[in-house]
Protein backbone atom coordinates (compact mmCIF):
# COMPACT_ATOMS: atom_id res chain seq x y z
CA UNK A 1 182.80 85.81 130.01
CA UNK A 2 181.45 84.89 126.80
CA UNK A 3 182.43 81.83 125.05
CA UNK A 4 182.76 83.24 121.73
CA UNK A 5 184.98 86.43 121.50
CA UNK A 6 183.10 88.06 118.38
CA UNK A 7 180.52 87.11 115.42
CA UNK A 8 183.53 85.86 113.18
CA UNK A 9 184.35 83.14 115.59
CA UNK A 10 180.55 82.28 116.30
CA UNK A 11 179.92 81.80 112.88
CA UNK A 12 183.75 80.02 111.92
CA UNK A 13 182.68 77.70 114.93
CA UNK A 14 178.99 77.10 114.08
CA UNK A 15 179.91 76.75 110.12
CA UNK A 16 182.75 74.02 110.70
CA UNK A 17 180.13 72.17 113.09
CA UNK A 18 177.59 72.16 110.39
CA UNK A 19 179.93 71.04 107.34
CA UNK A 20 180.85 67.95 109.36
CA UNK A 21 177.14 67.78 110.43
CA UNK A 22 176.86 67.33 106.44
CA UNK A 23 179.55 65.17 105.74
CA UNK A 24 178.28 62.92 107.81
CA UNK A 25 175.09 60.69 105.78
CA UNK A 26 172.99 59.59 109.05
CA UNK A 27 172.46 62.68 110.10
CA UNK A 28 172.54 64.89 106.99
CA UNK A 29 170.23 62.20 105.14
CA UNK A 30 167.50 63.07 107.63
CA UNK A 31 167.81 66.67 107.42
CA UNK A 32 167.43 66.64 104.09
CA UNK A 33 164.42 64.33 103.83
CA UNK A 34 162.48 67.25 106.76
CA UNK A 35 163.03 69.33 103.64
CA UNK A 36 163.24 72.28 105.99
CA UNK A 37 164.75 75.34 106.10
CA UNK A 38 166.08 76.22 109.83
CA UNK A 39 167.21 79.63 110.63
CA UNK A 40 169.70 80.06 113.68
CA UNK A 41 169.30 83.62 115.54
CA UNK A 42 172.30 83.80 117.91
CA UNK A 43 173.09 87.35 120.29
CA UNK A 44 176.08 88.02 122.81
CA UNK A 45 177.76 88.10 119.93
CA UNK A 46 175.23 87.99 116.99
CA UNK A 47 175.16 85.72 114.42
CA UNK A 48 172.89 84.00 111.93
CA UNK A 49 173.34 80.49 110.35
CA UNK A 50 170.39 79.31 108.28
CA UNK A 51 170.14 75.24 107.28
CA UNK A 52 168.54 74.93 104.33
CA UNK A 53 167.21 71.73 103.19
CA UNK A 54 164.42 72.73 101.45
CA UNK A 55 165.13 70.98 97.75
CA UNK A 56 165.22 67.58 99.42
CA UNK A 57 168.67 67.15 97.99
CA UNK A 58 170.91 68.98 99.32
CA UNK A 59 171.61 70.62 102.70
CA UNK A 60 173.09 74.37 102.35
CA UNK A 61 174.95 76.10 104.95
CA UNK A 62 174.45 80.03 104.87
CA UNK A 63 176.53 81.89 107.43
CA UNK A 64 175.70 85.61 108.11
CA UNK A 65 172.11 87.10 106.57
CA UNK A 66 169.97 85.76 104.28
CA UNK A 67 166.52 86.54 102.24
CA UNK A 68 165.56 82.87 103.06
CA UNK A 69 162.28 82.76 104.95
CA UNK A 70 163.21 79.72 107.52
CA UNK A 71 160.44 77.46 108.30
CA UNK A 72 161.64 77.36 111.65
CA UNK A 73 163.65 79.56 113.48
CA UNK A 74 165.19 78.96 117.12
CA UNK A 75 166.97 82.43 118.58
CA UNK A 76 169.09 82.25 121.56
CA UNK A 77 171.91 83.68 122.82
CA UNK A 78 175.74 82.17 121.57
CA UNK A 79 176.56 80.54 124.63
CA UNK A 80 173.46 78.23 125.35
CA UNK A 81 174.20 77.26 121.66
CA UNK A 82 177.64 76.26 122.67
CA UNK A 83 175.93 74.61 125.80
CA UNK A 84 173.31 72.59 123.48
CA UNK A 85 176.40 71.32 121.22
CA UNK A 86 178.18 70.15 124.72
CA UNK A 87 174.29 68.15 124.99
CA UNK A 88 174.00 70.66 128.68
CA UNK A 89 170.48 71.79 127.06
CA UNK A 90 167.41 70.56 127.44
CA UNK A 91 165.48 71.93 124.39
CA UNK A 92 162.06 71.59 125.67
CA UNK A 93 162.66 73.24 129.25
CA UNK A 94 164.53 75.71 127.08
CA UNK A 95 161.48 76.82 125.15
CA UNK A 96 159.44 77.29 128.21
CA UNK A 97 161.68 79.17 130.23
CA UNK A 98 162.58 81.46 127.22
CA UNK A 99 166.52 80.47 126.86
CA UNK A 100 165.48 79.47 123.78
CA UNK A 101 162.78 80.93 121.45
CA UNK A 102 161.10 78.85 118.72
CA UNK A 103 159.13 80.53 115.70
CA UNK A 104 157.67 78.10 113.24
CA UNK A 105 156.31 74.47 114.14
CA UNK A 106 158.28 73.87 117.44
CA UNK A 107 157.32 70.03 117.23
CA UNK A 108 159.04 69.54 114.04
CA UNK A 109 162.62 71.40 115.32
CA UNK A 110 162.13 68.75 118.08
CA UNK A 111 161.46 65.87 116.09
CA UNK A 112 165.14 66.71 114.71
CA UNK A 113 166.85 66.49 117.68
CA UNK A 114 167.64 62.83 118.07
CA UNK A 115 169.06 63.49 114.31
CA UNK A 116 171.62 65.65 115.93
CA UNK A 117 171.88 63.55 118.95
CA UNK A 118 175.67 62.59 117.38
CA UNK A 119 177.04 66.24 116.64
CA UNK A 120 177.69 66.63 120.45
CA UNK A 121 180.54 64.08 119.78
CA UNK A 122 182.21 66.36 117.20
CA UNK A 123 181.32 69.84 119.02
CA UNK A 124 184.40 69.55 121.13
CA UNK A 125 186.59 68.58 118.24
CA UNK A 126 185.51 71.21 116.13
CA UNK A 127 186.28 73.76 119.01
CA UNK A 128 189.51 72.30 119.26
CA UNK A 129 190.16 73.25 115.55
CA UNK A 130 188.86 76.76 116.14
CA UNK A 131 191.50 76.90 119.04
CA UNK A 132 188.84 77.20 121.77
CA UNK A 133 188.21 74.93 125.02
CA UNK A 134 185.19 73.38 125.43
CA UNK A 135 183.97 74.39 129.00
């Protein structure tokens, strides 16, 4: 069974994650000096959530579609997102076996990762909000 029952939850979910990802400086500070813009494809359910820190200033959250051309643009389906958040995923094994499918330069998304790192302390929290379990 699915983790996430429709797109409304995957992108409530994925949007609360995000706005603590940018209340938080140490990580949000780094986005926002890549001066990227990162596009999230997710299926089973679909959803989009594009990152966009292009200005250098500020990091945007845009939930649903977008005219944004992301520089870099991961697609995967909504439960190995959930997985990554829980840190199960291993990014780079995920590229090459095709869980995961990076457009754009690859070696930058991965050069964010450690950024992240912290966000899979306040996944499960932010699933507890939502009213989901996190296994």
């Amino acid at each position: 069974m699915a983790v996430f029952c429709n797109s409304d939850e995957l992108h409530h979910v994925m949007d609360m994650l995000w706005r603590r990802i940018k209340d938080d400086p140490g990580m949000s500070g780094k986005l926002v000096e890549a001066k990227l813009i990162v596009q999230f494809r997710y299926r089973d359910p679909e959803g989009t959530l594009t990152i966009d820190c292009s200005d250098g200033n500020e990091m945007k959250i845009i939930v649903g579609p977008t005219r944004l051309k992301p520089v870099i643009e991961m697609s995967m389906k909504a439960d190995i997102a959930h997985e990554f958040w829980l840190g199960k995923v291993n990014v780079p094994m995920a590229i090459i076996s095709g869980k995961i499918v990076s457009r754009g330069p690859t070696p930058k998304a991965l050069a964010l990762l450690p950024v992240i790192r912290p966000a899979y302390t306040l996944y499960p929290q932010v699933l507890q909000d939502a009213g989901k379990k996190s296994a």
